[in-house]
Protein backbone atom coordinates (compact mmCIF):
# COMPACT_ATOMS: atom_id res chain seq x y z
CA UNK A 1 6.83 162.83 149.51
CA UNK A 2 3.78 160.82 150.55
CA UNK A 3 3.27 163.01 153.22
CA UNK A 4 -0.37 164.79 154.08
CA UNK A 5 -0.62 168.11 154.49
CA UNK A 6 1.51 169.04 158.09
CA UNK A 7 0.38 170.13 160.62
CA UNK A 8 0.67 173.12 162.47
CA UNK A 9 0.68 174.62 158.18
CA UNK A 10 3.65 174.66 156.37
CA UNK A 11 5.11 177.57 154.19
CA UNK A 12 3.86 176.66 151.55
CA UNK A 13 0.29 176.27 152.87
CA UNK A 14 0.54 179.61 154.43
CA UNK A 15 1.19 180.59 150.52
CA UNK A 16 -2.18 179.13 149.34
CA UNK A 17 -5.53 179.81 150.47
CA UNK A 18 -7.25 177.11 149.30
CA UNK A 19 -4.70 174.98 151.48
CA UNK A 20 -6.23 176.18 154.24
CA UNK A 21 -9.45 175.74 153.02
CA UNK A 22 -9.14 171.95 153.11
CA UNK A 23 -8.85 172.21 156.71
CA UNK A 24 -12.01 173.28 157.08
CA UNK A 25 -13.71 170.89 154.77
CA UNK A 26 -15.64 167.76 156.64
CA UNK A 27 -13.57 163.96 156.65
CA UNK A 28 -10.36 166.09 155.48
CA UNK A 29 -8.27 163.68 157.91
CA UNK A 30 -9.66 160.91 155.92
CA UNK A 31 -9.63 162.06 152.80
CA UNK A 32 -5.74 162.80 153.17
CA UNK A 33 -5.38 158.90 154.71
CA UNK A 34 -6.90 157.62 151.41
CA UNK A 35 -5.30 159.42 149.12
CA UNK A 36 -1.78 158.68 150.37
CA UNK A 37 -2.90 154.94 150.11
CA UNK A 38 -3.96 155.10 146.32
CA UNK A 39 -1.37 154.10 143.87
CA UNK A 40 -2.95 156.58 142.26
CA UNK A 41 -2.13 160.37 141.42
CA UNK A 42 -4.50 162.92 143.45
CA UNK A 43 -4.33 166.97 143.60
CA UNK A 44 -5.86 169.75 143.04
CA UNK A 45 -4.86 172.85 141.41
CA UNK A 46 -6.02 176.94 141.65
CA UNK A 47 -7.52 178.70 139.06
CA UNK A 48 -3.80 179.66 138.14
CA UNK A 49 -2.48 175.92 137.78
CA UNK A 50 -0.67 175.85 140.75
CA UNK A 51 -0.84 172.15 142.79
CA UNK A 52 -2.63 172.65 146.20
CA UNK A 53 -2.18 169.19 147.00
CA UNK A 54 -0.36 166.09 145.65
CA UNK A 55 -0.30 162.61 147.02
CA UNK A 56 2.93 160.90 147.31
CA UNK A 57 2.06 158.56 144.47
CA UNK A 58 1.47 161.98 142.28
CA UNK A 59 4.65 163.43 143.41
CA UNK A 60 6.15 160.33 142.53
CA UNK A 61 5.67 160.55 139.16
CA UNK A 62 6.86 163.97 138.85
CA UNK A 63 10.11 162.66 140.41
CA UNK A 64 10.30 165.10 143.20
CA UNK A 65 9.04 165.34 146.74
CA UNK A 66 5.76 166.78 147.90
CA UNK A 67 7.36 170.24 149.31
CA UNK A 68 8.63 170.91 145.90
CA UNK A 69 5.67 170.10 143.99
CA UNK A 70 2.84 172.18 145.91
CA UNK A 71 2.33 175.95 144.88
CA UNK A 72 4.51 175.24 141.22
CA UNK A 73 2.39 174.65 137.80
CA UNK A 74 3.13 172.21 135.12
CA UNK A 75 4.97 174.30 133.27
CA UNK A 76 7.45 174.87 136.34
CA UNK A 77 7.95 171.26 136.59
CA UNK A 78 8.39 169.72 133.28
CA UNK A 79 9.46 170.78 129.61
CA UNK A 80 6.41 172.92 127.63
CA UNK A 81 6.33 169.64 125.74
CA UNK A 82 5.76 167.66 128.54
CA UNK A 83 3.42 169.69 130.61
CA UNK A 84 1.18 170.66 126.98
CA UNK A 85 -1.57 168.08 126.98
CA UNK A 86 -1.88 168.34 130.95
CA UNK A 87 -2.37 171.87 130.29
CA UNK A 88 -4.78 171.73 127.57
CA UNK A 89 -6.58 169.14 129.75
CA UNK A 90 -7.22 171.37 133.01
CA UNK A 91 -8.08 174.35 130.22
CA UNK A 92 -10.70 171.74 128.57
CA UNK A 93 -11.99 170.73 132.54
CA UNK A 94 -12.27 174.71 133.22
CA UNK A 95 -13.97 175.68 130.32
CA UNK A 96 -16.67 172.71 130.23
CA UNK A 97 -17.05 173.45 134.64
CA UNK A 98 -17.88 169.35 134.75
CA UNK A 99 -15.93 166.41 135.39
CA UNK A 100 -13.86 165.00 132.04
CA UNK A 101 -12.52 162.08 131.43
CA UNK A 102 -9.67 160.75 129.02
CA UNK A 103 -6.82 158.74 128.08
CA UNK A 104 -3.53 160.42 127.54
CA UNK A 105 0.32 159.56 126.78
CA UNK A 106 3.01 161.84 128.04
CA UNK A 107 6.58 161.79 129.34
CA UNK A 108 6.51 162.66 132.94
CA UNK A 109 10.07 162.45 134.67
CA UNK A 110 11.74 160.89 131.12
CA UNK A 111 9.00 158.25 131.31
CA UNK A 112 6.31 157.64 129.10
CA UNK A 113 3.46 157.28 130.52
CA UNK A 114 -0.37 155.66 129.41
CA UNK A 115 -2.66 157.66 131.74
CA UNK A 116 -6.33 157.38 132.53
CA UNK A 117 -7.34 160.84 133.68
CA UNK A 118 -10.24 162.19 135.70
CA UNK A 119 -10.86 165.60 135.90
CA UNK A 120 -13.41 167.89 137.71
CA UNK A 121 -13.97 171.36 139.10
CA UNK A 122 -13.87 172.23 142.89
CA UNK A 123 -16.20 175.01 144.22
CA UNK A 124 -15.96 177.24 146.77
CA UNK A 125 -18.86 177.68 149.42
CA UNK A 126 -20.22 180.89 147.65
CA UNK A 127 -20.55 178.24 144.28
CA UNK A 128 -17.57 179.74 142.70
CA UNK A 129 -15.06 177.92 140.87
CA UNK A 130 -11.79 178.01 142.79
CA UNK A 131 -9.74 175.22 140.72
CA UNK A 132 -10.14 171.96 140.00
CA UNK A 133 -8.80 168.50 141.08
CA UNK A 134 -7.06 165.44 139.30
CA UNK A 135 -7.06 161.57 139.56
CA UNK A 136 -4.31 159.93 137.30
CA UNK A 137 -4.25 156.26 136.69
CA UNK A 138 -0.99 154.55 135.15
CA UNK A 139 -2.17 152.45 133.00
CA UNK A 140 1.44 151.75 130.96
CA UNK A 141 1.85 148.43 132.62
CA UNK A 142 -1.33 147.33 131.94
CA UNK A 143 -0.83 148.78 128.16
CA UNK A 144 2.19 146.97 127.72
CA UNK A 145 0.82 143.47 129.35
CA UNK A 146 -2.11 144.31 126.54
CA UNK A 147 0.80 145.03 124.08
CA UNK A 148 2.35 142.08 124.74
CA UNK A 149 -1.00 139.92 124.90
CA UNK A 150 -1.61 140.94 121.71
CA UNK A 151 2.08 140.07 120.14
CA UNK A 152 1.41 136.94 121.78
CA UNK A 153 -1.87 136.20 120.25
CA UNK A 154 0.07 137.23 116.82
CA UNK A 155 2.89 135.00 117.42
CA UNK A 156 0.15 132.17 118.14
CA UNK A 157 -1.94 132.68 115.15
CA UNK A 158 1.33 132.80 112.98
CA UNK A 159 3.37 129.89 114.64
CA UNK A 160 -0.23 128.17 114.48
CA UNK A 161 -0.33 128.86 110.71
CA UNK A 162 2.60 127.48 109.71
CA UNK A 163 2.06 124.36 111.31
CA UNK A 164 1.88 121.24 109.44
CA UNK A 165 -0.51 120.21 112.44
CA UNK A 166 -4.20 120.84 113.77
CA UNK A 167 -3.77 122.69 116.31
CA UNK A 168 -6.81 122.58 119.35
CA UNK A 169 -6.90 124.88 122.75
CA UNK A 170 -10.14 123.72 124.30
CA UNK A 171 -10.40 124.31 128.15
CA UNK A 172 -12.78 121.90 130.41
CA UNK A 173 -16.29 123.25 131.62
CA UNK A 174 -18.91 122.42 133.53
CA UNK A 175 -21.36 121.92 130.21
CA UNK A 176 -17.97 120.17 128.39
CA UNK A 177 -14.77 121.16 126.75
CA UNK A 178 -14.67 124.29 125.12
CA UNK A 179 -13.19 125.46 121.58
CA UNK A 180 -10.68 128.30 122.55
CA UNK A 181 -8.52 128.70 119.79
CA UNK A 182 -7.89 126.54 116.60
CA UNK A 183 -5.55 127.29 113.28
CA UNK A 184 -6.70 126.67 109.44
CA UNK A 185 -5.19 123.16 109.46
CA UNK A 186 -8.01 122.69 112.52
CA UNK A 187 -10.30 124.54 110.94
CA UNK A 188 -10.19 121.47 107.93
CA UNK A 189 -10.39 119.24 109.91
CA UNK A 190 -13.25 120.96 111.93
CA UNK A 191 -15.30 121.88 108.60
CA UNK A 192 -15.60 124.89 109.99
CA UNK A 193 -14.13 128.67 110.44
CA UNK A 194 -12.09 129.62 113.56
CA UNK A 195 -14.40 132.61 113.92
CA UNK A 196 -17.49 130.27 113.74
CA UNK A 197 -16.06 127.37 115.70
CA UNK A 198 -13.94 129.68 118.85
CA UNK A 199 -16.14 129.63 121.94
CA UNK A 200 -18.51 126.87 121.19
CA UNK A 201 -18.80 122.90 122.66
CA UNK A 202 -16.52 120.60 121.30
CA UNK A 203 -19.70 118.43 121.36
CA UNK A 204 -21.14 119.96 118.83
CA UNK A 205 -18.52 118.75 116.17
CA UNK A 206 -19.59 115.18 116.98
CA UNK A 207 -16.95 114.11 114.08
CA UNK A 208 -13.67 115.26 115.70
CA UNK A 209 -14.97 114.05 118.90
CA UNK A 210 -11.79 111.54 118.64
CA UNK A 211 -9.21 114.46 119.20
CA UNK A 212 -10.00 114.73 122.97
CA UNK A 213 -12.20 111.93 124.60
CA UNK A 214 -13.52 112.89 127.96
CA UNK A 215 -12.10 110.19 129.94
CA UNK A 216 -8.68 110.94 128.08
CA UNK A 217 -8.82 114.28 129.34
CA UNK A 218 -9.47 113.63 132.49
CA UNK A 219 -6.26 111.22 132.62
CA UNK A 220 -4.33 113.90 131.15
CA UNK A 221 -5.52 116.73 133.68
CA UNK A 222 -4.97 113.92 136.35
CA UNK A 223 -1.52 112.98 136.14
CA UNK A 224 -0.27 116.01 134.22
CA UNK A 225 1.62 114.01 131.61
CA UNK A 226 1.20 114.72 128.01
CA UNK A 227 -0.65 112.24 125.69
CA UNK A 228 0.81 110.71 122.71
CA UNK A 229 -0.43 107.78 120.38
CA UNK A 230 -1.18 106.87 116.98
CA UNK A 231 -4.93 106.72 116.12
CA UNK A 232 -6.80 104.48 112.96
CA UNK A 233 -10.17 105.28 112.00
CA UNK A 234 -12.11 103.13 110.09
CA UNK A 235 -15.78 104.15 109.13
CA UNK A 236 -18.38 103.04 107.07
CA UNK A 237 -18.37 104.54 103.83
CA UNK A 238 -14.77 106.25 103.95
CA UNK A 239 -11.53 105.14 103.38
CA UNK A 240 -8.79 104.54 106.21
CA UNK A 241 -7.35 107.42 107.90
CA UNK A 242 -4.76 107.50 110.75
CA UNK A 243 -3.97 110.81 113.14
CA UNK A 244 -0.89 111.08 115.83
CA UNK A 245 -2.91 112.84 118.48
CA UNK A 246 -0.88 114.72 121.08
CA UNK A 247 -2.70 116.27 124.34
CA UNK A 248 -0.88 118.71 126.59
CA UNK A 249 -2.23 120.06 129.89
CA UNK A 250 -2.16 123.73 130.54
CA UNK A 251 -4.24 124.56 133.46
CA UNK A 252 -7.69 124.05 132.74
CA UNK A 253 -7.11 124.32 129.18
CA UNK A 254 -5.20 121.41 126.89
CA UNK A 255 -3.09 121.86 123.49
CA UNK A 256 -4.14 119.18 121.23
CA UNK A 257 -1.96 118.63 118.18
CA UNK A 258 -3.56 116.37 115.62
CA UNK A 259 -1.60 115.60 112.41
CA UNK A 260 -2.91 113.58 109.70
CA UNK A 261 -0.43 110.74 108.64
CA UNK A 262 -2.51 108.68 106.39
CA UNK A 263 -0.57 109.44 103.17
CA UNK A 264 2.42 108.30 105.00
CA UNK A 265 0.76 104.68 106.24
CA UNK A 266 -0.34 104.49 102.94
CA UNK A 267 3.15 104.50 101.39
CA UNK A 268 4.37 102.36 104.34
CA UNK A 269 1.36 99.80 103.19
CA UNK A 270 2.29 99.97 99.36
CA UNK A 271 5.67 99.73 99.76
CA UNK A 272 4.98 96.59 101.80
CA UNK A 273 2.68 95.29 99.47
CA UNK A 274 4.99 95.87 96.64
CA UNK A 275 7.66 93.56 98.46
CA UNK A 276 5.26 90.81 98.46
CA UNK A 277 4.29 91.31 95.02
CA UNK A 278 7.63 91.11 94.37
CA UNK A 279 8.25 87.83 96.12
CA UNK A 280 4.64 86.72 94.05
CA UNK A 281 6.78 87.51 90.96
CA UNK A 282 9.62 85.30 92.14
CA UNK A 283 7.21 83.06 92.50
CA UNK A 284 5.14 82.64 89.68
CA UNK A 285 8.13 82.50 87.68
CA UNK A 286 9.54 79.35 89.72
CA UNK A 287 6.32 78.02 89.14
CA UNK A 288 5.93 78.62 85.39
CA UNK A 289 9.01 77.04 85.09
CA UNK A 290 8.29 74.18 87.16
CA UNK A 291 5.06 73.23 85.30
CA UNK A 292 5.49 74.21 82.11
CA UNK A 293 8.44 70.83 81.84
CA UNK A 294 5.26 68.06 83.00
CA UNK A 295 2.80 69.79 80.72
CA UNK A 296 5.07 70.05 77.89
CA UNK A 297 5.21 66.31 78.42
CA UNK A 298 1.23 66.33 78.85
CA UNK A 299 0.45 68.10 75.48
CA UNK A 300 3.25 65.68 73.57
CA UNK A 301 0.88 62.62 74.89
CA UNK A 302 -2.52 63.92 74.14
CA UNK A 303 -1.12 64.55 70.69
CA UNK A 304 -0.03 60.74 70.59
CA UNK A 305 -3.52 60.02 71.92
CA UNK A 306 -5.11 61.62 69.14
CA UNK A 307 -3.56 59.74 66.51
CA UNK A 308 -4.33 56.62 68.24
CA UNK A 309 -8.05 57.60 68.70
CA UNK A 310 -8.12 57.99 65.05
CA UNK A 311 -6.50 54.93 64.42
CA UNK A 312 -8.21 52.74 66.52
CA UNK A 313 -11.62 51.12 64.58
CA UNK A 314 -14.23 52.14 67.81
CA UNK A 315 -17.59 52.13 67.94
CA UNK A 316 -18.68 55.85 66.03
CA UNK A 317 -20.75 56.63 69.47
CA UNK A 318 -17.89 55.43 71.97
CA UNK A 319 -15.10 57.50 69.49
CA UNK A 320 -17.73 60.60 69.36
CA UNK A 321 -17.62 60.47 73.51
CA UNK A 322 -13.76 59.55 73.88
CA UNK A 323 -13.12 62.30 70.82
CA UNK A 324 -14.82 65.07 73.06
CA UNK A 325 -13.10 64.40 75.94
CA UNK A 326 -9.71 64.22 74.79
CA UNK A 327 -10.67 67.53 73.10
CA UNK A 328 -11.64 69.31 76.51
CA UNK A 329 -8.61 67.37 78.29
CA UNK A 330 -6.30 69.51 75.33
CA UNK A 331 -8.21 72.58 75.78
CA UNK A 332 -7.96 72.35 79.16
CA UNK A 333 -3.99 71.94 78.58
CA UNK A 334 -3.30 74.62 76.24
CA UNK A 335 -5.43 77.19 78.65
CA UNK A 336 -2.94 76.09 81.23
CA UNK A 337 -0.07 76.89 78.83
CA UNK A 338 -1.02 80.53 78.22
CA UNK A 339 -1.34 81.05 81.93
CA UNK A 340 2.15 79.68 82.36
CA UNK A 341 3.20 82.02 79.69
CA UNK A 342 1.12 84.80 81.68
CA UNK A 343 3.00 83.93 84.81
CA UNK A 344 6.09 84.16 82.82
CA UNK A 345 5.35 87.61 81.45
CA UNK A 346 4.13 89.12 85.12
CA UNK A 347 7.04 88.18 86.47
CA UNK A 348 9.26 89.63 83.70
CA UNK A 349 7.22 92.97 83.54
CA UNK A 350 6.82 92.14 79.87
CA UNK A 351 3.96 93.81 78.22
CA UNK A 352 0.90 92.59 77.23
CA UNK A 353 -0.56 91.98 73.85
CA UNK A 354 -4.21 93.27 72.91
CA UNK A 355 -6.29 92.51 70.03
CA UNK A 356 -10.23 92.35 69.58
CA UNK A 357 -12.32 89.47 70.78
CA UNK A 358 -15.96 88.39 70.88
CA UNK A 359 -16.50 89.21 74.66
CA UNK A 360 -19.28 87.08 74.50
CA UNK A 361 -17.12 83.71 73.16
CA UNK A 362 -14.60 84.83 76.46
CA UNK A 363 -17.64 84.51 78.76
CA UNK A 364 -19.06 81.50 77.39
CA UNK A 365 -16.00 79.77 77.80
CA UNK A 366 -15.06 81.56 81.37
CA UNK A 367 -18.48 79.76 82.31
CA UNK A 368 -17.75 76.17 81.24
CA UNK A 369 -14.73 76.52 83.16
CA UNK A 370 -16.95 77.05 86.33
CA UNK A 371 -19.75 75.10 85.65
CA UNK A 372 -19.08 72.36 87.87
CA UNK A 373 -19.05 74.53 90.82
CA UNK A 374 -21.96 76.40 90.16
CA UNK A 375 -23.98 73.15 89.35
CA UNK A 376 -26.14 72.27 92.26
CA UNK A 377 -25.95 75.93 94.33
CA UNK A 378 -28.09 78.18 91.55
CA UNK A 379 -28.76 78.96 87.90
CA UNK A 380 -26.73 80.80 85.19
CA UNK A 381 -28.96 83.64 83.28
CA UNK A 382 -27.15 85.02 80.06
CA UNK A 383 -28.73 88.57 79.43
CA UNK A 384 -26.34 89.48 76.47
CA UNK A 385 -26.95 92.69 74.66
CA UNK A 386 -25.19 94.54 71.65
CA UNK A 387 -21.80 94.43 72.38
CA UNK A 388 -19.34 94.68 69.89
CA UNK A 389 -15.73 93.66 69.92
CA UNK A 390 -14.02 94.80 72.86
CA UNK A 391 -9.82 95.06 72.52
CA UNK A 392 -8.56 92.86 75.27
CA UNK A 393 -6.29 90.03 75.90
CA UNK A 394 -8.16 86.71 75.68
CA UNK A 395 -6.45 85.09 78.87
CA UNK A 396 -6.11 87.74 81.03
CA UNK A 397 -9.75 88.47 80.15
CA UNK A 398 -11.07 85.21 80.95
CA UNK A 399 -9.15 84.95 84.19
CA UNK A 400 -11.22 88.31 85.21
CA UNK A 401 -14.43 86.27 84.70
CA UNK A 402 -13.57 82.89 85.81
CA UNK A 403 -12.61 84.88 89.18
CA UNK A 404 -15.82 87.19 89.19
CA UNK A 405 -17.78 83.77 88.46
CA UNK A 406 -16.44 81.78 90.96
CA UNK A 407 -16.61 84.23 93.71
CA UNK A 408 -20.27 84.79 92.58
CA UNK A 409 -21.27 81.26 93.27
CA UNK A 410 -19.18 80.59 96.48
CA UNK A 411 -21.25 83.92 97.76
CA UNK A 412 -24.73 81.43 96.40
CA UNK A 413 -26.37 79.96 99.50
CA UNK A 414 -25.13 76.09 99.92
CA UNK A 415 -28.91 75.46 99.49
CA UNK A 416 -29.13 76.17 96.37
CA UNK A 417 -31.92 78.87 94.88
CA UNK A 418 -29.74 81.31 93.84
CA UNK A 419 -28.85 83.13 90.57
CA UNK A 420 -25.66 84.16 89.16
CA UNK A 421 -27.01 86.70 85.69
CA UNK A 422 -24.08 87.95 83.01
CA UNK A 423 -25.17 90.90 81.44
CA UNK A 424 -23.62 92.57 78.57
CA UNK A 425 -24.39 96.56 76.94
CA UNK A 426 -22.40 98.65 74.63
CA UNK A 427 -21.93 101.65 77.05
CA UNK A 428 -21.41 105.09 74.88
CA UNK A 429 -19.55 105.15 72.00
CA UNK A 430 -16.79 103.60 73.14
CA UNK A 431 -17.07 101.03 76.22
CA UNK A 432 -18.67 97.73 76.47
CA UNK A 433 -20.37 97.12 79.75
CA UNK A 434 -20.48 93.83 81.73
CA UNK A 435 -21.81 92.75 84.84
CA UNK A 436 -21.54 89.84 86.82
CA UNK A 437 -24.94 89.83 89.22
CA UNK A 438 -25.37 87.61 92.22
CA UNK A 439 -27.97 86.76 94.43
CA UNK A 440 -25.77 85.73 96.92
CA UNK A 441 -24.36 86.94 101.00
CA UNK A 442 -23.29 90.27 99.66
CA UNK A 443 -20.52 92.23 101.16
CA UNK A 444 -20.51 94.67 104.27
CA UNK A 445 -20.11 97.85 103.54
CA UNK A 446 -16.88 98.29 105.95
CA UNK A 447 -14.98 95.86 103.43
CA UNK A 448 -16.66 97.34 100.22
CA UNK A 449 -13.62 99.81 100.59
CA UNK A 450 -10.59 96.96 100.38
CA UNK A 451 -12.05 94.57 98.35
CA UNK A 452 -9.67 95.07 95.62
CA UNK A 453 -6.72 95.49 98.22
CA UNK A 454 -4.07 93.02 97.52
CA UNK A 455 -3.75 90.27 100.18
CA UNK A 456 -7.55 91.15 101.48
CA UNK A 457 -9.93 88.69 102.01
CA UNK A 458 -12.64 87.49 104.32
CA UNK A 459 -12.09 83.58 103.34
CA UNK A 460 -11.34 81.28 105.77
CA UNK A 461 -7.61 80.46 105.53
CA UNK A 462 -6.70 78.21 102.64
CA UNK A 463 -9.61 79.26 100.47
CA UNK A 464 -8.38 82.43 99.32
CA UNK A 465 -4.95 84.80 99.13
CA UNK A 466 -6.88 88.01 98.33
CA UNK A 467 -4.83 88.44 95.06
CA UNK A 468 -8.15 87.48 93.04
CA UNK A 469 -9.55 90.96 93.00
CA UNK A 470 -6.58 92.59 93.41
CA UNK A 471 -5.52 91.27 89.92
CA UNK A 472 -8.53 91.26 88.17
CA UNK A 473 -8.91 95.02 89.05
CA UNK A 474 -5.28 95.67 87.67
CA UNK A 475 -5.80 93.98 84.84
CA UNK A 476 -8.67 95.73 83.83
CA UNK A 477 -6.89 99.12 84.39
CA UNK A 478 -4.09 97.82 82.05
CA UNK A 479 -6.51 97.16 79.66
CA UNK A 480 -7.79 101.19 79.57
CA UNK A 481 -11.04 99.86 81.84
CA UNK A 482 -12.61 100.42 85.04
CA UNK A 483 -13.96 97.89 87.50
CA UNK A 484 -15.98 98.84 90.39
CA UNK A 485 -18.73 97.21 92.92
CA UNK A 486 -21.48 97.24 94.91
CA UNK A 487 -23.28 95.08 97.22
CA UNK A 488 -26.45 94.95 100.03
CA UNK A 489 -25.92 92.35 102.32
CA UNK A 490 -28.17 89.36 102.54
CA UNK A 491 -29.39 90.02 98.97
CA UNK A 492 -26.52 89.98 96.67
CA UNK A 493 -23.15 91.57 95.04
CA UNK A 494 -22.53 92.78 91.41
CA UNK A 495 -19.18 93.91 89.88
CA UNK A 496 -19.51 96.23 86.63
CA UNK A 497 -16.44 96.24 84.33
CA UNK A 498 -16.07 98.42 81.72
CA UNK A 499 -14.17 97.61 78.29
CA UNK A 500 -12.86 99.85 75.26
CA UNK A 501 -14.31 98.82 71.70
CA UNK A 502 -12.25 97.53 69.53
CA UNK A 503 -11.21 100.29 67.11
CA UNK A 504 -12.28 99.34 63.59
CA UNK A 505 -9.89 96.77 60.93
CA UNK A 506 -8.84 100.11 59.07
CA UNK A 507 -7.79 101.80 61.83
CA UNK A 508 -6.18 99.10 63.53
CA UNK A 509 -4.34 98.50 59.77
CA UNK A 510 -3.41 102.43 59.79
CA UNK A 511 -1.71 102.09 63.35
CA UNK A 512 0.13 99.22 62.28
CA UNK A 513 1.83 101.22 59.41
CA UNK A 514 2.47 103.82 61.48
């Protein structure tokens, strides 16, 4: 097999005319050294179907040597099944007297085969068609490295899929690194379709530019070692996020895993803030305890002062002055009972009791509690509007405002000039609006975000334990409320709370009895 036609002719040329034809055709010695070097099936048949000429590689395929395939037909050679398209093909080449091409599967020697099959007509010198020939190209290996491209690019998308991750192949260009492939949790975090985003710049997604920086990349592709950290992004305007970013070289490609694991820091976070929340419990209750002996004491002596005041024969203007301050002094006291008591109750979990209140008596008396502070730094504007009774608890209430107030004027230039406005509005049917306005630093936007975080602050150490906020905006939750904020820096801050109205005396009788 393999062999070109001998020389002096064989038997089986002496059988077939058109064998010794080719002899007398021009390049014939080269035409026979090519052929034998193609891996490639070449012949040519008569008008009858009978092989003239074979290559080894053709011969090959039939599984038998060149001597036994020249002068035989298809159907001497293989099953009717198996020699039927080939057939139909040469019939088809014939008939049309023009070169055909087409793709054809067939078992040839118990192997099936994925050919790619030229076929044309040869003439003789009077113009007469005297057969045809054949080029066959195997293509089943390539067919099957296709097959199996494809089942890989199926396995891909579907082990892709089913990832928890984002998962990036971008390969490094010239003009930057290119998208390759990406799965849906990828395509979330792209904004963007796998379709749409496949083939494109990874520059042009400027906001997942943090997946694969350049000079990352380049370490990567460098030293061959995968990449593995923990990322935390922070931007202005949207809340923290963290990513474990993993980069893997492949060539000139990398496999980026990105999987979001905010929700997980998160709980890490709470359930650390929770244990020092917990140790803030222990603590306020040692501390209620610890006070509420001494100011037990305090109260019994301020009574005892009283009925000496009374007692005593003063001048009416000195008793009027001494009068008023021992009231304040008691006020003052009492107040500091009922936070004791609320320090008891937080740190027992005990619930807290509502009732309706004049908002604006809670303000007015949240502000006299500040006013030495704000004294000196700005003015106090009262813009109070219809607001009706709100349900709320009087001392958790005014500990809101006494904290909204004195943050306002700590925020107040030293200077002086500023203004710290209360406004009040019934909001809908059933809220109460208030706002606390300042005129003060204001708040960057980057911390507009955590301000109600517990523990956060921006105070110098020993002016503040960032509970302030964090309380404040938990208590007006507990109360059915909302509390938000918003701030420009350099010209001021303003925290909007909003209250449920008091239901009416009937109703509130009616719930009682039920």
């Amino acid at each position: 097999m393999g062999k070109p036609l001998p020389e002096p002719r064989s038997a089986a040329a002496e059988r077939e005319p058109s064998v010794a034809q080719a002899a007398e055709l021009p390049y014939r010695e080269l035409f026979l050294a090519l052929a034998e070097e193609l891996p490639d099936a070449v012949f040519t048949k008569d008008l009858q179907g009978r092989y003239t000429y074979i290559n080894s590689a053709g011969a090959q395929y039939l599984g038998l040597p060149v001597e036994e395939v020249l002068g035989r037909r298809d159907l001497d050679l293989m099953s009717p099944e198996e020699a039927q398209n080939t057939v139909e093909f040469d019939r088809q080449t014939l008939m049309a007297g023009r070169t055909l091409r087409a793709e054809m599967s067939e078992w040839l020697a118990g192997v099936q085969r994925e050919w790619l099959s030229t076929k044309g007509i040869l003439r003789g010198p009077d113009g007469q068609v005297t057969g045809l020939y054949g080029i066959c190209r195997d293509m089943s290996a390539h067919r099957r490295s296709e097959a199996s491209r494809n089942q890989s690019e199926v396995l891909f998308r579907a082990a892709a899929a089913s990832s928890f991750d984002a998962f990036f192949v971008v390969r490094g260009e010239p003009e930057g690194l290119r998208l390759m492939r990406l799965n849906s949790h990828a395509e979330v975090l792209l904004g963007c379709a796998a379709r749409e985003a496949e083939g494109r710049l990874l520059s042009e997604f400027p906001h997942i530019a943090f997946i694969a920086p350049q000079a990352l990349c380049e370490q990567v592709w460098r030293t061959g070692k995968a990449h593995d950290e923990e990322l935390k992004l922070e931007e202005p305007g949207h809340r923290r996020r963290w990513f474990r970013r993993q980069l893997n070289p492949v060539g000139d490609c990398l496999a980026i895993l990105v999987r979001d694991i905010t929700e997980q820091r998160e709980n890490e976070l709470r359930l650390r803030l929770n244990e020092r929340m917990a140790a803030v419990g222990m603590l306020a209750a040692g501390v209620a305890h610890e006070i509420n002996n001494p100011l037990a004491f305090v109260l019994s002596n301020l009574h005892y002062i009283e009925k000496e005041l009374q007692r005593l024969k003063l001048v009416p203007d000195e008793q009027s002055e001494l009068l008023e301050a021992f009231n304040d002094a008691r006020d003052g006291a009492e107040r500091m009972r009922a936070i004791v008591q609320s320090l008891g109750a937080l740190s027992r979990g005990d619930s807290v009791t509502t009732q309706p209140m004049d908002l604006h008596e809670v303000l007015d008396n949240s502000v006299q509690l500040v006013s030495g502070r704000l004294r000196g730094r700005g003015e106090l504007v009262r813009d109070y509007g219809d607001a009706p009774l709100v349900l709320a608890n009087q001392v958790q209430l005014s500990q809101v405002f006494v904290n909204l107030l004195m943050n306002a004027t700590q925020a107040l230039p030293d200077s002086g000039g500023g203004t710290v406005r209360l406004v009040t509005r019934r909001h809908g049917e059933n809220q109460v609006l208030v706002e606390v306005q300042d005129t003060g630093c204001g708040i960057p936007a980057e911390n507009l975000e955590r301000i109600f975080d517990p523990f956060f602050t921006t105070k110098p150490v020993g002016e503040g334990t960032g509970l302030g906020l964090s309380i404040s905006h938990d208590i007006i939750r507990g109360l059915g409320g909302e509390m938000s904020v918003s701030s420009i820096v350099g010209k001021g801050t303003t925290f909007r709370l909003l209250l449920p109205v008091a239901p009416e005396l009937d109703e509130l009788e009616e719930n009682e009895v039920h």
